[in-house]
Protein backbone atom coordinates (compact mmCIF):
# COMPACT_ATOMS: atom_id res chain seq x y z
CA UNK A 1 2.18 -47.39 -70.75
CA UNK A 2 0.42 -50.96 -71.17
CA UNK A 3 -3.08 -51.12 -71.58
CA UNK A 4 -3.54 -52.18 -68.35
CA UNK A 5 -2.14 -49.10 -67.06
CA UNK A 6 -3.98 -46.69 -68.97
CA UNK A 7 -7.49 -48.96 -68.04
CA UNK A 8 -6.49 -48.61 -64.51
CA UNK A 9 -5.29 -44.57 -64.74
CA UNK A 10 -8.71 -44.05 -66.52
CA UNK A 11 -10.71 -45.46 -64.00
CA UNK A 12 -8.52 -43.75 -61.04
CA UNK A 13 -9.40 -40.58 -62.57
CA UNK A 14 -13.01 -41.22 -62.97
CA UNK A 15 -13.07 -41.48 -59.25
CA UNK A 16 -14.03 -38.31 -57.04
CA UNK A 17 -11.36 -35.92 -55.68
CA UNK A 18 -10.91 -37.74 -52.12
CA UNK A 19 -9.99 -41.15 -53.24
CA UNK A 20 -7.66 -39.95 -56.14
CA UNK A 21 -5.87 -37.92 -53.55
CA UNK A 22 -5.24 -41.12 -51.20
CA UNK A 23 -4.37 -43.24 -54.12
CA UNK A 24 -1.62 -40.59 -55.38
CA UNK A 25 -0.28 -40.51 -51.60
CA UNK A 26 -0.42 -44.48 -51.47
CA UNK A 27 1.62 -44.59 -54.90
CA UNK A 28 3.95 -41.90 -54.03
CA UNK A 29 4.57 -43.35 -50.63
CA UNK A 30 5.39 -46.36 -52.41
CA UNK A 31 8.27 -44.94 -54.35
CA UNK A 32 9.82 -44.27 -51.00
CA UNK A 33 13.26 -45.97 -50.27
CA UNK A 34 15.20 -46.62 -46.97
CA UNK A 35 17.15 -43.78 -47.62
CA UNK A 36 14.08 -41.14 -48.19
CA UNK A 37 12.77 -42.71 -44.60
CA UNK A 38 15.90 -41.74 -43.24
CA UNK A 39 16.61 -38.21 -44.65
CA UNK A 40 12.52 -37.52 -43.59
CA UNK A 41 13.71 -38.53 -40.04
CA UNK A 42 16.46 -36.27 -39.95
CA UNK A 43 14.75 -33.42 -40.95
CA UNK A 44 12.11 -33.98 -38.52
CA UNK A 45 14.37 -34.36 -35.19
CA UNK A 46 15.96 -30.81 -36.70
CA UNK A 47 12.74 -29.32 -37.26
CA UNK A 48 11.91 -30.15 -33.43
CA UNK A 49 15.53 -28.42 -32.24
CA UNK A 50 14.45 -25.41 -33.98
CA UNK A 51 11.43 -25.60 -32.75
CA UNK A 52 12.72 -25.94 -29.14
CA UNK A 53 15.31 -23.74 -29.79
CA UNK A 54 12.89 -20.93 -31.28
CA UNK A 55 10.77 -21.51 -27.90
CA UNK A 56 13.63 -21.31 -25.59
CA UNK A 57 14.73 -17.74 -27.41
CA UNK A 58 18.10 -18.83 -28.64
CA UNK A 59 16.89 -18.21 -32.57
CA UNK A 60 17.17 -14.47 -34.36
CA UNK A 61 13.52 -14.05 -35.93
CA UNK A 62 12.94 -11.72 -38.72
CA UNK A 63 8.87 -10.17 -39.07
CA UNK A 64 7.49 -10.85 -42.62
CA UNK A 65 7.65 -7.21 -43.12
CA UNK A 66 11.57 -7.05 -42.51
CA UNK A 67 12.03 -10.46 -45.21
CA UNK A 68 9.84 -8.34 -47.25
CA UNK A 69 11.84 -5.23 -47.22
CA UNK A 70 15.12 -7.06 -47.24
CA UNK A 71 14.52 -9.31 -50.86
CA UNK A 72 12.37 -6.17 -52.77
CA UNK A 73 9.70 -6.43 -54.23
CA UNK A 74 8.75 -9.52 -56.71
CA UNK A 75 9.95 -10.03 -60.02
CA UNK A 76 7.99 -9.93 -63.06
């Protein structure tokens, strides 16, 4: 890390929790390529079928208590 960088990550973290939240978003989002866009499209449009397919009563739903049941308890 150049001394730049660590200037700059010192001051970022000197700010309060709000604004070091939208800066990490703002880098992250910047790290994004075409390809992430894309996939994050996809996934939305099939989020909405299931959605729509959820509300039309075309998808098998389980009640947390049956998931529960079914995987056992938690490991430890």
């Amino acid at each position: 890390m150049t001394s730049k960088s660590s200037e700059l990550l010192r001051e970022a973290l000197a700010l309060p929790p709000d604004e070091r939240v939208h800066i990490a978003e703002r880098l992250l989002s910047s790290l994004d390529t075409p390809a992430d866009t894309r996939i994050e499209e996809l996934w939305a449009i099939e989020a909405e079928d299931r959605l729509d397919a959820f509300e039309r009563g075309e998808l098998k739903t389980f009640s947390a208590e049956e998931v529960f049941n079914r995987i056992g308890p938690p490991a430890k």
